[in-house]
PDB file of N, CA and C in Angstrom:
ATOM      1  N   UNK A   1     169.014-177.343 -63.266  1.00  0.00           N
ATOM      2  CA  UNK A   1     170.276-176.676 -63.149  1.00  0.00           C
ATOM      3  C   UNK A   1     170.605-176.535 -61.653  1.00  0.00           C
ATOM      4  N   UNK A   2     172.131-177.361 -61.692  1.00  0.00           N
ATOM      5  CA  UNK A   2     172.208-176.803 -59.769  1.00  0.00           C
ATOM      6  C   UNK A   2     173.508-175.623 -59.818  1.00  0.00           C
ATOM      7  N   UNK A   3     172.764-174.729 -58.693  1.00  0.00           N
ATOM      8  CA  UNK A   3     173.530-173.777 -58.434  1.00  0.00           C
ATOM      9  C   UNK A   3     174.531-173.790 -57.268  1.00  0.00           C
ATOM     10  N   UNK A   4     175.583-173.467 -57.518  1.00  0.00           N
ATOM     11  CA  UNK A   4     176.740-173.263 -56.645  1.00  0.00           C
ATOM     12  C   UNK A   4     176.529-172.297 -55.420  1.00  0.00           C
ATOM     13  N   UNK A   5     176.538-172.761 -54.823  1.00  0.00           N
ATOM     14  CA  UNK A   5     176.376-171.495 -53.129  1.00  0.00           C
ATOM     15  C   UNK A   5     177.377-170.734 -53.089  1.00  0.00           C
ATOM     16  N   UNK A   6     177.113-169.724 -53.031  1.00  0.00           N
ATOM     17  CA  UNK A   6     178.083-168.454 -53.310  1.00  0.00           C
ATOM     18  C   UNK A   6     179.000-168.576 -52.133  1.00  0.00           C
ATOM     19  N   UNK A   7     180.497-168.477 -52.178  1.00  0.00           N
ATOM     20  CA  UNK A   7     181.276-168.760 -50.886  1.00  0.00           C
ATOM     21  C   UNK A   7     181.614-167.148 -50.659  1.00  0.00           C
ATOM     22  N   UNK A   8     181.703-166.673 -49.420  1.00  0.00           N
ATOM     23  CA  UNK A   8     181.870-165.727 -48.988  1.00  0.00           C
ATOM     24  C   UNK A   8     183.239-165.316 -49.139  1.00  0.00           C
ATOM     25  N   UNK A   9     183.512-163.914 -49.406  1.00  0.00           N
ATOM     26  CA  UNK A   9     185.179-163.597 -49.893  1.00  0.00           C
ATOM     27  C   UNK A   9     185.772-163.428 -48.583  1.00  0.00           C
ATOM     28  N   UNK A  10     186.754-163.992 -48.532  1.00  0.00           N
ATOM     29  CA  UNK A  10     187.468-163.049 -47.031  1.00  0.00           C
ATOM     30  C   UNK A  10     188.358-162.437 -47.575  1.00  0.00           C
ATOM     31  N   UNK A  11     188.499-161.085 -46.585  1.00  0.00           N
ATOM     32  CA  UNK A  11     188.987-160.320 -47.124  1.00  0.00           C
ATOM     33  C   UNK A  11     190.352-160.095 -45.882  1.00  0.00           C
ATOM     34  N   UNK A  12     191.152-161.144 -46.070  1.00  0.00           N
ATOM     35  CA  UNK A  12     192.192-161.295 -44.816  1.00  0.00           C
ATOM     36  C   UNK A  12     192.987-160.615 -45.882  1.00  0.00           C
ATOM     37  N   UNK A  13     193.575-160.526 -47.246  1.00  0.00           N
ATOM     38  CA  UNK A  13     194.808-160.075 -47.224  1.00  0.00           C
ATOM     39  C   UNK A  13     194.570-158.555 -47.331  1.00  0.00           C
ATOM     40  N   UNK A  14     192.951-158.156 -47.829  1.00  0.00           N
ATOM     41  CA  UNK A  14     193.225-156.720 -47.472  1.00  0.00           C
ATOM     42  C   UNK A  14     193.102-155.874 -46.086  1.00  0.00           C
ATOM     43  N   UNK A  15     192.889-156.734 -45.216  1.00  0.00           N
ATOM     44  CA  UNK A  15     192.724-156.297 -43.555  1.00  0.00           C
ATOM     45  C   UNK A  15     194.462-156.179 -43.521  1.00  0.00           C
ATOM     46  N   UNK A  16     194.859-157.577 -44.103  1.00  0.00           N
ATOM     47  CA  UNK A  16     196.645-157.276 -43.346  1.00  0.00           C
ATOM     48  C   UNK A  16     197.322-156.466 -44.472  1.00  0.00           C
ATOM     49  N   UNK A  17     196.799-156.045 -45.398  1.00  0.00           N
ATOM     50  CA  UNK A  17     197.915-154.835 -46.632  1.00  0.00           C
ATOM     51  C   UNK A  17     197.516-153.719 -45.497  1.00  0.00           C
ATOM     52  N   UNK A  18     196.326-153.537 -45.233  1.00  0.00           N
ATOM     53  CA  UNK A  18     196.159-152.271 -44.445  1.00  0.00           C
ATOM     54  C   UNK A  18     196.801-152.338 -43.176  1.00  0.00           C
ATOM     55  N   UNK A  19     196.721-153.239 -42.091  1.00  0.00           N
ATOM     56  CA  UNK A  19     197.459-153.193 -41.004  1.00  0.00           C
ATOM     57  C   UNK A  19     199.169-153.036 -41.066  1.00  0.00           C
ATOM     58  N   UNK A  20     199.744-153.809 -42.096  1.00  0.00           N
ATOM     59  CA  UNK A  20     200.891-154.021 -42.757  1.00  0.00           C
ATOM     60  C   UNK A  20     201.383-152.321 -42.724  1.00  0.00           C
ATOM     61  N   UNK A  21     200.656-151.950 -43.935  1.00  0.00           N
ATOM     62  CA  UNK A  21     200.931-150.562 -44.342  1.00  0.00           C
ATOM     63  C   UNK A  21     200.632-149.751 -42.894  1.00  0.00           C
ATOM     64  N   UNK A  22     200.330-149.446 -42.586  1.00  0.00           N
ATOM     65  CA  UNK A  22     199.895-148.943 -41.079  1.00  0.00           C
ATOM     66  C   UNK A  22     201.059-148.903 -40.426  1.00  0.00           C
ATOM     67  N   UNK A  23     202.046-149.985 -40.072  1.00  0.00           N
ATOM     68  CA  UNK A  23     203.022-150.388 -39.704  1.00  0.00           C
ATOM     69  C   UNK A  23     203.942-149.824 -40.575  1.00  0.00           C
ATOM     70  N   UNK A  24     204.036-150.226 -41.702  1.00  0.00           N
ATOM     71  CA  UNK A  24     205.283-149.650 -42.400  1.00  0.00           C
ATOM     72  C   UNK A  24     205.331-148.220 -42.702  1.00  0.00           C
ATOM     73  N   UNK A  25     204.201-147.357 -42.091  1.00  0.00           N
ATOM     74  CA  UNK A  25     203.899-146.343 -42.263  1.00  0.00           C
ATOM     75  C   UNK A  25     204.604-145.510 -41.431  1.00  0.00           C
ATOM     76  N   UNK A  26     204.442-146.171 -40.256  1.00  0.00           N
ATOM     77  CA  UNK A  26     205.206-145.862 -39.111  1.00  0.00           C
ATOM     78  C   UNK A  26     206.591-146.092 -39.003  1.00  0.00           C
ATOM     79  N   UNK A  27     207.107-147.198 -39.493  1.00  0.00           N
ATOM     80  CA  UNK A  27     208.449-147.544 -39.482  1.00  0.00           C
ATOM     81  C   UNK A  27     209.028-147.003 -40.897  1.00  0.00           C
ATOM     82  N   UNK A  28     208.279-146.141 -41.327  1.00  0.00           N
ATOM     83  CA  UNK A  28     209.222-145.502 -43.070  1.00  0.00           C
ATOM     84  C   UNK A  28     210.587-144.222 -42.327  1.00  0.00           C
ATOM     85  N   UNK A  29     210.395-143.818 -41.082  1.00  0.00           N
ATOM     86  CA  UNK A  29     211.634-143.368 -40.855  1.00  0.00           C
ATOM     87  C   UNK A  29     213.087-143.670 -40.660  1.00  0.00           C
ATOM     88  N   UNK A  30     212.592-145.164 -40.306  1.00  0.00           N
ATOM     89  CA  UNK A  30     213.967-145.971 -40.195  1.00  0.00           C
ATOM     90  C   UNK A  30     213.807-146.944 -41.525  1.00  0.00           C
ATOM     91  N   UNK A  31     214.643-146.248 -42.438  1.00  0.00           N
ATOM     92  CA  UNK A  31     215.007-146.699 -43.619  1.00  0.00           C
ATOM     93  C   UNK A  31     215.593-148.121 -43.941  1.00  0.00           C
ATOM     94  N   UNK A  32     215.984-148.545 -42.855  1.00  0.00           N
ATOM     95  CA  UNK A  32     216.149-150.294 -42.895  1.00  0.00           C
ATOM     96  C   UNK A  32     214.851-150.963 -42.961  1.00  0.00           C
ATOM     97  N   UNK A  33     214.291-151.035 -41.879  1.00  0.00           N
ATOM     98  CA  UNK A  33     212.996-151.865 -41.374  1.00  0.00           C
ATOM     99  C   UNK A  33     211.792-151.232 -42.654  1.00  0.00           C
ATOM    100  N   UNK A  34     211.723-149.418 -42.759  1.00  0.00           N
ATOM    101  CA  UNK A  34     210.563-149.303 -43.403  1.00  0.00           C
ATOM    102  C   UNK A  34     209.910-149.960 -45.043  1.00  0.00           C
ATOM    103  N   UNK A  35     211.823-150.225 -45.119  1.00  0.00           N
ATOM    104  CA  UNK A  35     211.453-150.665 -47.044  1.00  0.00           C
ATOM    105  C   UNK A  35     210.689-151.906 -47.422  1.00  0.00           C
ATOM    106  N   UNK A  36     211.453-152.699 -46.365  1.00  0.00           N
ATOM    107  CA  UNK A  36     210.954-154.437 -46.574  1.00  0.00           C
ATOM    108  C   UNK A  36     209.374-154.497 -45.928  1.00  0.00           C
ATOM    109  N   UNK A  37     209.219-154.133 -45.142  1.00  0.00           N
ATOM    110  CA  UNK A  37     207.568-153.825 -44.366  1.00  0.00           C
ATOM    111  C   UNK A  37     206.704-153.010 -45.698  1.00  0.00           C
ATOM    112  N   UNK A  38     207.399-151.807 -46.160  1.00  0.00           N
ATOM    113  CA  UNK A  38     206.245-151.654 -47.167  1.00  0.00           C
ATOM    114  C   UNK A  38     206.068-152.324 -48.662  1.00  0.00           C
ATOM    115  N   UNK A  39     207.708-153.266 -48.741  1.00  0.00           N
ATOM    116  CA  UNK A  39     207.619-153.691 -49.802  1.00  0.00           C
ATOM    117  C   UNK A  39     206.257-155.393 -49.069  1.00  0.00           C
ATOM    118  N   UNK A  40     205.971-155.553 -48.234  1.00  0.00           N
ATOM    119  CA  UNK A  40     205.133-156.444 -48.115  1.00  0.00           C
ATOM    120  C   UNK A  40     203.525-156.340 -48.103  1.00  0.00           C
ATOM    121  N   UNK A  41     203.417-154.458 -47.584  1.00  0.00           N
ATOM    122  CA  UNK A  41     201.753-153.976 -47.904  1.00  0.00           C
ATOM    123  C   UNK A  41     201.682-153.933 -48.904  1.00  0.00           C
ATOM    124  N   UNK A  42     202.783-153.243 -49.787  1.00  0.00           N
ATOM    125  CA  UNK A  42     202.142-153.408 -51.574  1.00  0.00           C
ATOM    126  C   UNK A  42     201.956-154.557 -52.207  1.00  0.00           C
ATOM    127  N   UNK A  43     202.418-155.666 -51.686  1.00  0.00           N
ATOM    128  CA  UNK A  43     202.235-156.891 -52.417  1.00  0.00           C
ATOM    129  C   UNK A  43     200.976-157.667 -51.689  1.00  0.00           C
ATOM    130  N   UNK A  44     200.318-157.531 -50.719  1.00  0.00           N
ATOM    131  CA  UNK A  44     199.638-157.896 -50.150  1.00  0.00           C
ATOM    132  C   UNK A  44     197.985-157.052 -50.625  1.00  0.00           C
ATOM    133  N   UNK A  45     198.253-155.410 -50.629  1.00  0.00           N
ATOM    134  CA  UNK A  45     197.058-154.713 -51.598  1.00  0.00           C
ATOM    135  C   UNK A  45     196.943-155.424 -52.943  1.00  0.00           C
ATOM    136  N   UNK A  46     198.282-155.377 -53.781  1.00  0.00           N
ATOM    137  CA  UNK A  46     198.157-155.833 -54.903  1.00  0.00           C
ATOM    138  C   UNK A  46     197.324-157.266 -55.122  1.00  0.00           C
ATOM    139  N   UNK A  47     197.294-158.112 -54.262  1.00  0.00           N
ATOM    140  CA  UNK A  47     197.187-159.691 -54.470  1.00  0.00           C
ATOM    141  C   UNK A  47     195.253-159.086 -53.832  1.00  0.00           C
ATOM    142  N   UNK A  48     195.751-158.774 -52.827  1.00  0.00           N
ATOM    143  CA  UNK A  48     193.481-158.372 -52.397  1.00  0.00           C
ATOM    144  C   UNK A  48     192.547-157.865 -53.644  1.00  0.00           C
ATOM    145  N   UNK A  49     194.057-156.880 -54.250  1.00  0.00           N
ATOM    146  CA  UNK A  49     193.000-156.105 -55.345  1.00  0.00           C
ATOM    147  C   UNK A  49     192.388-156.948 -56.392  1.00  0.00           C
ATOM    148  N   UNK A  50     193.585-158.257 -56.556  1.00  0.00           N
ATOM    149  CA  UNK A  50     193.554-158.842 -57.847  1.00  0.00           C
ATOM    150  C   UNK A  50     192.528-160.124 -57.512  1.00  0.00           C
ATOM    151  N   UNK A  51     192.223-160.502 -56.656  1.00  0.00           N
ATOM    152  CA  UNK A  51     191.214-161.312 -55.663  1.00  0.00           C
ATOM    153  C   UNK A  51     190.037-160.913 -55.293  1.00  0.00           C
ATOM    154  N   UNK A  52     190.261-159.570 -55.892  1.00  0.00           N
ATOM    155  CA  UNK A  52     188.785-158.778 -55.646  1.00  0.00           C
ATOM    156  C   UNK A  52     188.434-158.632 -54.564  1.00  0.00           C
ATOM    157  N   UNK A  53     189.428-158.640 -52.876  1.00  0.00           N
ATOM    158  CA  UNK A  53     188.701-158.229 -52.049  1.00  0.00           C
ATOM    159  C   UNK A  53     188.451-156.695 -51.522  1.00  0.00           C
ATOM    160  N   UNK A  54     187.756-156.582 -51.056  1.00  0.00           N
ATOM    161  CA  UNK A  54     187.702-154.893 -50.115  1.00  0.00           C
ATOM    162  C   UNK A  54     188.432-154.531 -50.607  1.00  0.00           C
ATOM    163  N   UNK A  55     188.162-153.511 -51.897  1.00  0.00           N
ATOM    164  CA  UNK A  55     188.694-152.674 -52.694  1.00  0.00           C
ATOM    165  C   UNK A  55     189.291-151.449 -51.554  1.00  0.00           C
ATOM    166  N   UNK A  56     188.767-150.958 -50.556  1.00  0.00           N
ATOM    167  CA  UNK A  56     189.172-149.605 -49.413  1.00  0.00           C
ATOM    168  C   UNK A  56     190.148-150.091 -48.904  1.00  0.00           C
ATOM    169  N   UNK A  57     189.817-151.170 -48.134  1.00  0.00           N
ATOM    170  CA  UNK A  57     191.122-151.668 -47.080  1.00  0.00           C
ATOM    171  C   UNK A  57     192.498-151.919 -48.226  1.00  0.00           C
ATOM    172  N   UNK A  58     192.032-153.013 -49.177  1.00  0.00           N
ATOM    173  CA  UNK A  58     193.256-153.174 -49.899  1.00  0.00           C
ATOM    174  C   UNK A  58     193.745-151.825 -50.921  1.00  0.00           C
ATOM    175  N   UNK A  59     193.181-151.049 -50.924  1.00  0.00           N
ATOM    176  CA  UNK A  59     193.662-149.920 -51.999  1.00  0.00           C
ATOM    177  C   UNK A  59     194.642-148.713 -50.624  1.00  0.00           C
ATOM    178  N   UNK A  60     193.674-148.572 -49.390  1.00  0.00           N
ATOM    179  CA  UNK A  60     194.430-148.014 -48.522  1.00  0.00           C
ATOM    180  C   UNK A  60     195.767-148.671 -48.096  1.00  0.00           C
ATOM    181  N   UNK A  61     195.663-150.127 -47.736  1.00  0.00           N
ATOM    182  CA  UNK A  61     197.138-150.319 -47.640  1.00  0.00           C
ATOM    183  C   UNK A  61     198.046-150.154 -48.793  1.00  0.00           C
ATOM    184  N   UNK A  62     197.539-150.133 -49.604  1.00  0.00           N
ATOM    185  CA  UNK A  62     198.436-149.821 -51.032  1.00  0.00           C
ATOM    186  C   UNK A  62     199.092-148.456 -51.160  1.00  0.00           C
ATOM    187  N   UNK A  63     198.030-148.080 -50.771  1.00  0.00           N
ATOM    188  CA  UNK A  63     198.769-146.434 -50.841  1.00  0.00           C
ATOM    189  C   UNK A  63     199.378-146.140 -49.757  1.00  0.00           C
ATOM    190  N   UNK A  64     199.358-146.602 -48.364  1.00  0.00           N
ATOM    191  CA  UNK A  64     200.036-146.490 -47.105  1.00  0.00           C
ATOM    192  C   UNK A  64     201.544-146.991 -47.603  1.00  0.00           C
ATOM    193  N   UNK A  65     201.645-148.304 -48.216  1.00  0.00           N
ATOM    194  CA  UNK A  65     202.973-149.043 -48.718  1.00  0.00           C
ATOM    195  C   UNK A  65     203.444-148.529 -49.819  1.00  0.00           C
ATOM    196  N   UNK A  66     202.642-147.908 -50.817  1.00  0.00           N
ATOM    197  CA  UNK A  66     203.814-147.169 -52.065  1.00  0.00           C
ATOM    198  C   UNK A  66     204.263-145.770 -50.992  1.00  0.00           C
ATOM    199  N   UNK A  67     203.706-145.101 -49.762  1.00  0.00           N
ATOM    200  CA  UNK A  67     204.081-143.692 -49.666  1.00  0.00           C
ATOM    201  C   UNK A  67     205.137-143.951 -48.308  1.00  0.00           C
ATOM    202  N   UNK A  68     204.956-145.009 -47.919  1.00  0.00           N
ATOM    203  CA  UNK A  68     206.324-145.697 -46.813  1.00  0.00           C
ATOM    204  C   UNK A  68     207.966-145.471 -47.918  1.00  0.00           C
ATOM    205  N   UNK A  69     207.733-146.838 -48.787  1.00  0.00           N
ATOM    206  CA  UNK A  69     208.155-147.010 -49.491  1.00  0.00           C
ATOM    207  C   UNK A  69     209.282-145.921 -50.010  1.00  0.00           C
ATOM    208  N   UNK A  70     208.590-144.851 -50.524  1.00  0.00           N
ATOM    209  CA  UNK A  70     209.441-143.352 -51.046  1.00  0.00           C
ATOM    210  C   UNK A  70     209.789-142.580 -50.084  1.00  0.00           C
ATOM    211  N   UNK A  71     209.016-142.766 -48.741  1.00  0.00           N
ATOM    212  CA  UNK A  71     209.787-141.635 -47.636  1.00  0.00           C
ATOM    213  C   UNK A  71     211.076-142.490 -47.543  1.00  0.00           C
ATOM    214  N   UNK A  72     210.735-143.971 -47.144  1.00  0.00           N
ATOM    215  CA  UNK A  72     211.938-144.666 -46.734  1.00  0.00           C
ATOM    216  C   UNK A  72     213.228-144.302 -47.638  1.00  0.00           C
ATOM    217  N   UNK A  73     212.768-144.655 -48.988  1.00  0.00           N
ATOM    218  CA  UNK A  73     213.665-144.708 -49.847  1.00  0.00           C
ATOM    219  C   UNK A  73     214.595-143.481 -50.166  1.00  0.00           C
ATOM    220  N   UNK A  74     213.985-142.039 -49.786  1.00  0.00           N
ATOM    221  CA  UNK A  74     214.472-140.989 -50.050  1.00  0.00           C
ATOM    222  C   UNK A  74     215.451-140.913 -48.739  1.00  0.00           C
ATOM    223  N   UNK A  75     214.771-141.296 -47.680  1.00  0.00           N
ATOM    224  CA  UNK A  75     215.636-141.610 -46.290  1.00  0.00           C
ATOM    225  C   UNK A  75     216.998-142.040 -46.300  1.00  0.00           C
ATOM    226  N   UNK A  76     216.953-142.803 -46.864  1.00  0.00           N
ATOM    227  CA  UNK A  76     218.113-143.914 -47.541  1.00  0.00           C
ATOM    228  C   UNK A  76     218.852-143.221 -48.509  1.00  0.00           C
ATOM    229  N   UNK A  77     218.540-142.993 -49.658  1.00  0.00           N
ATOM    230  CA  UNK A  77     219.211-142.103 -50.381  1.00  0.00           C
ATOM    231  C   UNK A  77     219.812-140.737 -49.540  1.00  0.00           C
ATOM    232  N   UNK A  78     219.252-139.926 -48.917  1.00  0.00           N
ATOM    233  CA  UNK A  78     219.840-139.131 -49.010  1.00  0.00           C
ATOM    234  C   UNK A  78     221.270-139.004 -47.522  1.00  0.00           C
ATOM    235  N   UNK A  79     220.333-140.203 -46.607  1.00  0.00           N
ATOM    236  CA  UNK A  79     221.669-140.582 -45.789  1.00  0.00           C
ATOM    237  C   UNK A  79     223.115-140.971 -46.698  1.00  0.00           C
ATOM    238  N   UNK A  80     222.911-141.757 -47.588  1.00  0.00           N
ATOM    239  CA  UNK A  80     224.133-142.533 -47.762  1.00  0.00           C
ATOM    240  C   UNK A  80     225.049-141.277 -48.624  1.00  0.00           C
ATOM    241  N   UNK A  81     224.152-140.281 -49.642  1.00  0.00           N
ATOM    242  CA  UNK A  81     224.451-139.464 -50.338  1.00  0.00           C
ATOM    243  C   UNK A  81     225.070-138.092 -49.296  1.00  0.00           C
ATOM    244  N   UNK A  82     224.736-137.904 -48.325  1.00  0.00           N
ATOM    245  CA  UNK A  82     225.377-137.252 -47.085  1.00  0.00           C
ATOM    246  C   UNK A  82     226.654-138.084 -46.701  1.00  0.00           C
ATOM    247  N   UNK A  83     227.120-139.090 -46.754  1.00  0.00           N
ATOM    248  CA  UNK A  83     228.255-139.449 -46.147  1.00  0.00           C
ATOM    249  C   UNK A  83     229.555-139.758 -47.355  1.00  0.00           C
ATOM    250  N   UNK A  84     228.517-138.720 -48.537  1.00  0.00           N
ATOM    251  CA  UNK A  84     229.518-138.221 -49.895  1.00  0.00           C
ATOM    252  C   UNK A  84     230.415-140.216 -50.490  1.00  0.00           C
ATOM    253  N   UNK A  85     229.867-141.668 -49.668  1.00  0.00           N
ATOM    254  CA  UNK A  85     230.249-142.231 -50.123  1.00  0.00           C
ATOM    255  C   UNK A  85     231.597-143.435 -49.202  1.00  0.00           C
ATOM    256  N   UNK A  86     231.460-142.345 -47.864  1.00  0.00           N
ATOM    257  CA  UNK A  86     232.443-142.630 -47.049  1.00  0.00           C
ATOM    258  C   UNK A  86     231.771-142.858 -45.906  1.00  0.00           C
ATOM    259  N   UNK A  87     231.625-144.067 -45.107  1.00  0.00           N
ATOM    260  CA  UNK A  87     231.079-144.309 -44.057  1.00  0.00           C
ATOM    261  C   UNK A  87     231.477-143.834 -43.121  1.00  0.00           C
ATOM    262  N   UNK A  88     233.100-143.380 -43.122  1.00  0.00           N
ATOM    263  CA  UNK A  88     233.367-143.386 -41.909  1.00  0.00           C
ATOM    264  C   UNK A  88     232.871-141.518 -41.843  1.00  0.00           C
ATOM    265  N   UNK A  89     232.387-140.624 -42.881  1.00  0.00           N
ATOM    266  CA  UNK A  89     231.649-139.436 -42.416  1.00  0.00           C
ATOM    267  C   UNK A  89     230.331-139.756 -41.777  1.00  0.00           C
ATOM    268  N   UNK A  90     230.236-140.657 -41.293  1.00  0.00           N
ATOM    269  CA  UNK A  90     228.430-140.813 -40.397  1.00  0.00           C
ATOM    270  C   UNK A  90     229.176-140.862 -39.058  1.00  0.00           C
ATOM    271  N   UNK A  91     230.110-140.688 -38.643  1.00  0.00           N
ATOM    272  CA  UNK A  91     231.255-140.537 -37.442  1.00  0.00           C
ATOM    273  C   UNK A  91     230.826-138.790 -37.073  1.00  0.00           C
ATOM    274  N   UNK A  92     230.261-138.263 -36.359  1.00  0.00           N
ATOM    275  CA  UNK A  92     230.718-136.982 -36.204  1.00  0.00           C
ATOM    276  C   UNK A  92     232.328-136.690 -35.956  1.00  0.00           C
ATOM    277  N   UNK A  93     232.706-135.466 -36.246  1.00  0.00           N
ATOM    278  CA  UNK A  93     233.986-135.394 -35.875  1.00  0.00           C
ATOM    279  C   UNK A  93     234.183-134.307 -35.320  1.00  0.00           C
ATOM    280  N   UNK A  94     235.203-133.849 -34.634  1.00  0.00           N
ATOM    281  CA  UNK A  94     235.690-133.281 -33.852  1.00  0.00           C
ATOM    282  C   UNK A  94     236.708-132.653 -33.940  1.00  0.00           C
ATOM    283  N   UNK A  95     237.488-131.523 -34.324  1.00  0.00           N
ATOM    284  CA  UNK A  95     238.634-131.065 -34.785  1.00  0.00           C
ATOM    285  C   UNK A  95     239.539-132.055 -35.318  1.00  0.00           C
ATOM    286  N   UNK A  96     238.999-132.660 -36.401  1.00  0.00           N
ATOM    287  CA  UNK A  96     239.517-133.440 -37.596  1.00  0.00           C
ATOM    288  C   UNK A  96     239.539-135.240 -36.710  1.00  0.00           C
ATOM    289  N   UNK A  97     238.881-135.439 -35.110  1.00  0.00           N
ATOM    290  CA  UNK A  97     238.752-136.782 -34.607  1.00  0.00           C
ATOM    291  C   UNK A  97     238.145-137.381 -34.726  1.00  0.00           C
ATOM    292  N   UNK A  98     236.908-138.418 -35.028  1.00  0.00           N
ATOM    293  CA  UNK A  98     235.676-138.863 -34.474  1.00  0.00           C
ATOM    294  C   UNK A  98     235.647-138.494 -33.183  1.00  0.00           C
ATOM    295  N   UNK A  99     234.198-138.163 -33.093  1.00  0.00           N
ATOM    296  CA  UNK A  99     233.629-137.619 -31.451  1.00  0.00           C
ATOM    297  C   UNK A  99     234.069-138.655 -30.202  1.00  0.00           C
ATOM    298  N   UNK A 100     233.882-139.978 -30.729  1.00  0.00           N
ATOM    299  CA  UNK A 100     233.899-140.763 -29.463  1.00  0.00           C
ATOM    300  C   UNK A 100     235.514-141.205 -29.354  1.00  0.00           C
ATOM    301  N   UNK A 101     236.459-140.899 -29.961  1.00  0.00           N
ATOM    302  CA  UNK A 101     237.708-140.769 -29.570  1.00  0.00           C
ATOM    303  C   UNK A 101     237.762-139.355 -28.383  1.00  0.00           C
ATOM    304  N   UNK A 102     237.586-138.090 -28.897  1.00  0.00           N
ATOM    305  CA  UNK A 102     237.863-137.199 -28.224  1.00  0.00           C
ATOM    306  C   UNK A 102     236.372-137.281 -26.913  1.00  0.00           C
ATOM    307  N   UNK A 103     235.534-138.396 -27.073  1.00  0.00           N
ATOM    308  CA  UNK A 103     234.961-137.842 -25.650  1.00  0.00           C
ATOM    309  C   UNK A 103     235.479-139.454 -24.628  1.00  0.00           C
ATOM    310  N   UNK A 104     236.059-139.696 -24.789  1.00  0.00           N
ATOM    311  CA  UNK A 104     236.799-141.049 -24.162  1.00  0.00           C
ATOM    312  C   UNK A 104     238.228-141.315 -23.890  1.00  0.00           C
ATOM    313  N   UNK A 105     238.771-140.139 -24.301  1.00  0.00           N
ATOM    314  CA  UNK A 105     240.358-140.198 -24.556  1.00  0.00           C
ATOM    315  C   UNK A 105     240.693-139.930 -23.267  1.00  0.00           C
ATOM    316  N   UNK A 106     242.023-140.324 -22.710  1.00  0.00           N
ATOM    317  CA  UNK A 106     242.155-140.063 -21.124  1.00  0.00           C
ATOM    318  C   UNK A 106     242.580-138.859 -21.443  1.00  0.00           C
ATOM    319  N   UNK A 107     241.796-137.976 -20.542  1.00  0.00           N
ATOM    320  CA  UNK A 107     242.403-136.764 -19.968  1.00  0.00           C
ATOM    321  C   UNK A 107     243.299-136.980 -18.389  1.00  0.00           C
ATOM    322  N   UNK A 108     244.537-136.897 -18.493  1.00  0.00           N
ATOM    323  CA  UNK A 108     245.420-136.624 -17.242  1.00  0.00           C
ATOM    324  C   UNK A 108     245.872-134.861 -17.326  1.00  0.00           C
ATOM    325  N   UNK A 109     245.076-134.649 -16.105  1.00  0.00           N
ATOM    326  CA  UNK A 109     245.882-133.170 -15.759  1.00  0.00           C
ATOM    327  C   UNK A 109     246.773-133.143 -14.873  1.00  0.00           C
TER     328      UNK A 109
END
């Protein structure tokens, strides 16, 4: 009987779900950049887990990328839900102006 030499696992996609997530961990405040970054650690834990590598690294980026993920997402939600639907309320305003009209407007005295 010949035996197969055991090939060593690498465990590259759970080093990068964790570095990934790490990153998107950091970038979950800016609700643009953080969603797509953690939507790439969870798919990257998911694929290590299912490959059987480094269950820690790939389970930590997993959980770094589902908890990006919901800050981002609540980020997002509750910006757009603050501007009641109307972009142009992400304008501060100014006795009924946008701000950067009234801080640019010529003043002649």
């Amino acid at each position: 009987m010949v035996e197969k030499e055991q090939q060593p696992v690498s465990n590259g996609l759970a080093v990068a779900s964790l570095a990934v997530g790490i990153f998107a961990f950091l970038l979950s405040w800016t609700a643009v950049f953080g969603l797509p970054v953690s939507v790439v650690a969870i798919a990257f834990g998911v694929v290590a887990l299912v490959n059987k590598q480094d269950n820690n690294m790939a389970i930590a980026g997993l959980v770094l990328g589902i908890v990006s993920f919901v800050v981002s997402a609540v980020l997002l939600a509750v910006a757009l839900l603050g501007m009641n639907g109307d972009p142009s309320q992400a304008i501060p305003q100014v006795h009924g102006r946008p701000m950067h009209v009234v801080l640019y407007q010529d003043q002649s005295y």
